[in-house]
Protein backbone atom coordinates (compact mmCIF):
# COMPACT_ATOMS: atom_id res chain seq x y z
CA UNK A 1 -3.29 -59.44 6.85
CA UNK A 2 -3.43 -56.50 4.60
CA UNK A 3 -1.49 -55.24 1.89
CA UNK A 4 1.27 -56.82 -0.29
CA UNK A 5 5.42 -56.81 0.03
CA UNK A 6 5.79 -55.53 2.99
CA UNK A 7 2.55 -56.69 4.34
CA UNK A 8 0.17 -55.21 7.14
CA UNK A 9 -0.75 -57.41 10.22
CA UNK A 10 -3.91 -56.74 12.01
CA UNK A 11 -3.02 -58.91 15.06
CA UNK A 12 -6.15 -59.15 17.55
CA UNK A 13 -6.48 -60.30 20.77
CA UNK A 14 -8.78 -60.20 23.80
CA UNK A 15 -6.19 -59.53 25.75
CA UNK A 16 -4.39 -56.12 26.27
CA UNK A 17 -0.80 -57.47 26.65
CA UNK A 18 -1.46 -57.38 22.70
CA UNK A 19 0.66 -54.21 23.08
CA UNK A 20 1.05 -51.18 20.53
CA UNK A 21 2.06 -52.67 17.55
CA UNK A 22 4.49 -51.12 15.28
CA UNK A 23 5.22 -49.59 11.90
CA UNK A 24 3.42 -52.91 10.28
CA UNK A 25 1.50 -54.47 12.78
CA UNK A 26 -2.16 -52.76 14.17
CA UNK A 27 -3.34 -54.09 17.75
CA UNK A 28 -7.00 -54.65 18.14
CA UNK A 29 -8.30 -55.90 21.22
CA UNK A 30 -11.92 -57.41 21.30
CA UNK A 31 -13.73 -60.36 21.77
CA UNK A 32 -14.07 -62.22 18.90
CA UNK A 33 -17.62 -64.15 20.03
CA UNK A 34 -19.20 -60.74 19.94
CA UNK A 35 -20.58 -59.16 16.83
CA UNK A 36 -19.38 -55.62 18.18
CA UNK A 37 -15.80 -57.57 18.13
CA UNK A 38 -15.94 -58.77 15.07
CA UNK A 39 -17.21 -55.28 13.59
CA UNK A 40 -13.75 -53.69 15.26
CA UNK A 41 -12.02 -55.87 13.12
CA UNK A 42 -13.57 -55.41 10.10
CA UNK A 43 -13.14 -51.48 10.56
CA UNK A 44 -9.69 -51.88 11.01
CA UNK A 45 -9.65 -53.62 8.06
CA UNK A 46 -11.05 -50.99 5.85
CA UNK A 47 -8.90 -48.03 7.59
CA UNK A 48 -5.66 -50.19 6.88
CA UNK A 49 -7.32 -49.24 3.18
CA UNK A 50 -4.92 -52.01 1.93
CA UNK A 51 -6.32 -55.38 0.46
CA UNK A 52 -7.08 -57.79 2.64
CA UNK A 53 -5.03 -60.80 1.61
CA UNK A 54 -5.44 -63.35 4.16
CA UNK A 55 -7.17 -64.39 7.49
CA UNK A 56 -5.34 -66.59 9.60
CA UNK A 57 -8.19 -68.25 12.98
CA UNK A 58 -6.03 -68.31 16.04
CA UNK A 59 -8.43 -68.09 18.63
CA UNK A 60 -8.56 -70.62 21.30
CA UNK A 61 -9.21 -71.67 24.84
CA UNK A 62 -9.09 -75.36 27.01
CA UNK A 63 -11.34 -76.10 30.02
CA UNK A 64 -10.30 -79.79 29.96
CA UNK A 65 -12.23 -82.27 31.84
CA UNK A 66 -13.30 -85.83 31.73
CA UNK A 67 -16.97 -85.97 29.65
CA UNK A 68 -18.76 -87.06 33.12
CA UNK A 69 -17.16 -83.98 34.85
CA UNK A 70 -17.79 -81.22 32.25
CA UNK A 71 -20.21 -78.57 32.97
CA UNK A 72 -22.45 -76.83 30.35
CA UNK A 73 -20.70 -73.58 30.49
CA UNK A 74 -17.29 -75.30 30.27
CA UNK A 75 -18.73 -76.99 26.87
CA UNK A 76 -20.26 -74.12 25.33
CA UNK A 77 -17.42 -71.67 25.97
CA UNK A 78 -14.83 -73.83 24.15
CA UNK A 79 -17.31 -73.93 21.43
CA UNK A 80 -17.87 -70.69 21.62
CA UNK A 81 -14.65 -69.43 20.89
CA UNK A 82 -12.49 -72.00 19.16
CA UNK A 83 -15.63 -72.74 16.35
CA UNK A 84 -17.57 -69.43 16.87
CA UNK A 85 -14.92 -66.93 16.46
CA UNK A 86 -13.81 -68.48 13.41
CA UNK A 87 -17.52 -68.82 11.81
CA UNK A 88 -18.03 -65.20 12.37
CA UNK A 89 -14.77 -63.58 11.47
CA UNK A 90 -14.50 -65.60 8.53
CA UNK A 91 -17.81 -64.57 7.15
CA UNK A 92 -17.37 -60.89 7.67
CA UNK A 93 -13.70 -61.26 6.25
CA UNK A 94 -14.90 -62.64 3.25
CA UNK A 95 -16.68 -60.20 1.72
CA UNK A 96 -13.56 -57.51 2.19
CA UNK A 97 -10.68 -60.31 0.96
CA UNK A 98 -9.53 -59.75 -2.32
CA UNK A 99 -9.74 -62.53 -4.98
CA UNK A 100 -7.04 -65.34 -4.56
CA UNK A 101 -6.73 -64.44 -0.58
CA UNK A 102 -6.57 -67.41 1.69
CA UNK A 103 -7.69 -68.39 4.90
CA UNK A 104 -6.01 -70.59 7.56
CA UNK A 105 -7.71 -72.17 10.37
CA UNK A 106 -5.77 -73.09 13.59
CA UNK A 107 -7.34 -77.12 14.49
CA UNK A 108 -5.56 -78.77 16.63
CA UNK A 109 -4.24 -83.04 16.20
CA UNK A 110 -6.80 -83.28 19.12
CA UNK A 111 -9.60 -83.30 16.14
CA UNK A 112 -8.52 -86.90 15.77
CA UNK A 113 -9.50 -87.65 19.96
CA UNK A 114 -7.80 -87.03 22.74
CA UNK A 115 -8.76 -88.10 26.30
CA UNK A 116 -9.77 -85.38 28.76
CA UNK A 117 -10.66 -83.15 25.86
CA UNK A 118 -14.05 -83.94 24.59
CA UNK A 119 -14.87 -80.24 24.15
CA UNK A 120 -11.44 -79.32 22.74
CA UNK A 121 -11.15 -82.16 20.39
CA UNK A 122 -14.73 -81.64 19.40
CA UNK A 123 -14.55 -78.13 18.66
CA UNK A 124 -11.38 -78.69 16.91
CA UNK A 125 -13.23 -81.05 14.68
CA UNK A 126 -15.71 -78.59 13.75
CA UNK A 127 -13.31 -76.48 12.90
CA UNK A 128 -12.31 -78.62 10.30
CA UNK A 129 -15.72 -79.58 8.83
CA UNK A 130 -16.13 -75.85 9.17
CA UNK A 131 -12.85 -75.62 6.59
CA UNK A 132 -13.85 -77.65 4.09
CA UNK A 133 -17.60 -76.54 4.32
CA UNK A 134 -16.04 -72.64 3.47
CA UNK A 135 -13.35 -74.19 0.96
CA UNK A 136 -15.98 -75.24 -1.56
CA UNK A 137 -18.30 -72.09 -0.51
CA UNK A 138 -15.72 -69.45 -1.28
CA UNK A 139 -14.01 -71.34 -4.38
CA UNK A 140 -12.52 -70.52 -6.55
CA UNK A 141 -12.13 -66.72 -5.17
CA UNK A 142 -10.66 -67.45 -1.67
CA UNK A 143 -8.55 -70.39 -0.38
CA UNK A 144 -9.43 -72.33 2.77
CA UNK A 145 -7.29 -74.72 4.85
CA UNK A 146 -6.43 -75.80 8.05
CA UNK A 147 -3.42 -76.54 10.44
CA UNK A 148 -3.76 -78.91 13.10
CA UNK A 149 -0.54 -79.00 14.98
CA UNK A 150 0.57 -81.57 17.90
CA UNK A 151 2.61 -81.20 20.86
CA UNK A 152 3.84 -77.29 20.17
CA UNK A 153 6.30 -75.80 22.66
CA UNK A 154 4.31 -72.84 24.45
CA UNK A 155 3.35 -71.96 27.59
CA UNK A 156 0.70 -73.94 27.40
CA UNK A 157 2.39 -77.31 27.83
CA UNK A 158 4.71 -75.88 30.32
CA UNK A 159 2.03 -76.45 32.29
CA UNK A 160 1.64 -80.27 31.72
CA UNK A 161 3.26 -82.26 34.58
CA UNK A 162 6.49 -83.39 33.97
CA UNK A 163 6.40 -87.05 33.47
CA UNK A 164 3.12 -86.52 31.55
CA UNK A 165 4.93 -84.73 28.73
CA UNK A 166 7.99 -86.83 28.95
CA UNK A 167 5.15 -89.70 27.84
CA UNK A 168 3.86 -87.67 25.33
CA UNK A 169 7.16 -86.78 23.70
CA UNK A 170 8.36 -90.42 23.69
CA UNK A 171 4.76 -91.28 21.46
CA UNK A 172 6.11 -88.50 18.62
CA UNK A 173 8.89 -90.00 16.27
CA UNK A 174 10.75 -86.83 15.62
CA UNK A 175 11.66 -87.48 19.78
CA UNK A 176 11.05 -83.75 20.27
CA UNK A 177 7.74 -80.99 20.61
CA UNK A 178 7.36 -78.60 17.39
CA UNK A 179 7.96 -75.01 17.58
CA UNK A 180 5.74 -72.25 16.87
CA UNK A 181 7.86 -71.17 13.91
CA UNK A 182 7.81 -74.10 12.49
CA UNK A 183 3.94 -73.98 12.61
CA UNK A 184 4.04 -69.93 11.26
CA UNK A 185 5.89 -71.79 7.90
CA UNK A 186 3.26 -74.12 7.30
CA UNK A 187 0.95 -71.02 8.05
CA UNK A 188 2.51 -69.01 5.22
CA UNK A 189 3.12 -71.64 2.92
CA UNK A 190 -1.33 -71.58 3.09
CA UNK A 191 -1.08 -68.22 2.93
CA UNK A 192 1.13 -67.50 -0.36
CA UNK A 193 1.16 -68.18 -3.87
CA UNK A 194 3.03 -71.00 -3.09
CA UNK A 195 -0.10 -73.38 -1.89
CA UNK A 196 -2.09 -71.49 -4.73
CA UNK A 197 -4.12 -74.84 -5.84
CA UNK A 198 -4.57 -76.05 -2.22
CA UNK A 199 -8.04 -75.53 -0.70
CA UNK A 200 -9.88 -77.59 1.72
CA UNK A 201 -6.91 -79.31 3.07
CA UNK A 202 -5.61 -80.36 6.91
CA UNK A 203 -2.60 -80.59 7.25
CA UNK A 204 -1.34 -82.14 10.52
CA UNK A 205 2.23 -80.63 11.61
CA UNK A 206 2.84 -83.08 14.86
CA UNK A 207 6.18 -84.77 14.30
CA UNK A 208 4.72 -87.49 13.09
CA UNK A 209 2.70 -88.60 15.78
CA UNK A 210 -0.44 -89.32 13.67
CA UNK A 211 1.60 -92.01 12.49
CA UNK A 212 1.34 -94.69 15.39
């Protein structure tokens, strides 16, 4: 994110349904576990010739299986992307963000354990040592912190069965999944002025599900 009031998104994506953009958004499709990726990026970070304000670590991928079941490439991929991506965009970000930018990493409530995801939940956890490691690195210049939503309506848990969300939803207090606005608000609120003396923090957003 570049610029200030109206702001500049530099949304990328590996995938090319990332479309053309608009007046304030610029599309850049790479892979993010590549250093040529990541060098993309950072050029269209310098042509935007805006400030770069904040960083927001979206990247992420599932190959779910029980721990006796999980192949080596399954493991590292996972790794690869949800930890890797972030470590290397992060670090080439950092030297272009301006002072008092911010940077929000997408964990996932998964960091706490979740069964069938021992590569997921573990790379999620990295993610957040990974936070707090680059919170006390980059103070008092740059802002780090971390999201870790629950059960989030998107396509991706259309595609759990039925009667295995129905389980899941009846475990979260407010009775109902999230939404991903209301995980862009708490993405902001890192973002802006407004969490100006938070750094270092996760904040789960799952409904309260944490709670039992």
């Amino acid at each position: 994110m570049a610029g200030s009031g109206p702001f500049t998104v530099i949304g990328v994506d590996i995938s090319p349904e990332l479309g053309h953009g608009g007046e304030s958004i610029i599309p850049v499709q790479v892979d993010l576990t590549t250093d040529d990726g990541v060098r993309q990026v950072a050029s269209a970070v310098e042509a935007a010739k805006a400030p770069l304000v904040g960083l927001v670590n979206n990247a992420g991928i599932t190959r779910d299986s029980r721990l006796v079941n999980m192949s080596d490439e399954d493991f590292g991929s996972v790794l690869e992307v949800n930890l890797g991506a972030a470590f290397r965009l992060s670090t080439a970000m950092a030297d272009l963000m301006s002072d008092g930018g911010a940077i929000v990493n997408i964990s996932s409530r998964s960091y706490l354990g979740n069964f069938g995801q021992f590569n997921y939940s573990m790379s999620k956890g990295a993610l957040v040592g990974l936070t707090r490691a680059m919170a006390v690195s980059l103070a008092p210049h740059i802002r780090v912190n971390a999201v870790a939503p629950g059960l989030i309506d998107t396509e991706m848990t259309h595609q759990i069965p039925d009667e295995v969300l129905e389980r899941a939803i009846s475990n979260i207090p407010m009775a109902r999944m999230g939404t991903p606005d209301e995980i862009a608000n708490v993405v902001w609120f890192l973002l802006t002025p407004l969490s100006s003396y938070i750094t270092g923090h996760v904040l789960v957003v799952g409904g309260g599900r944490s709670l039992s």
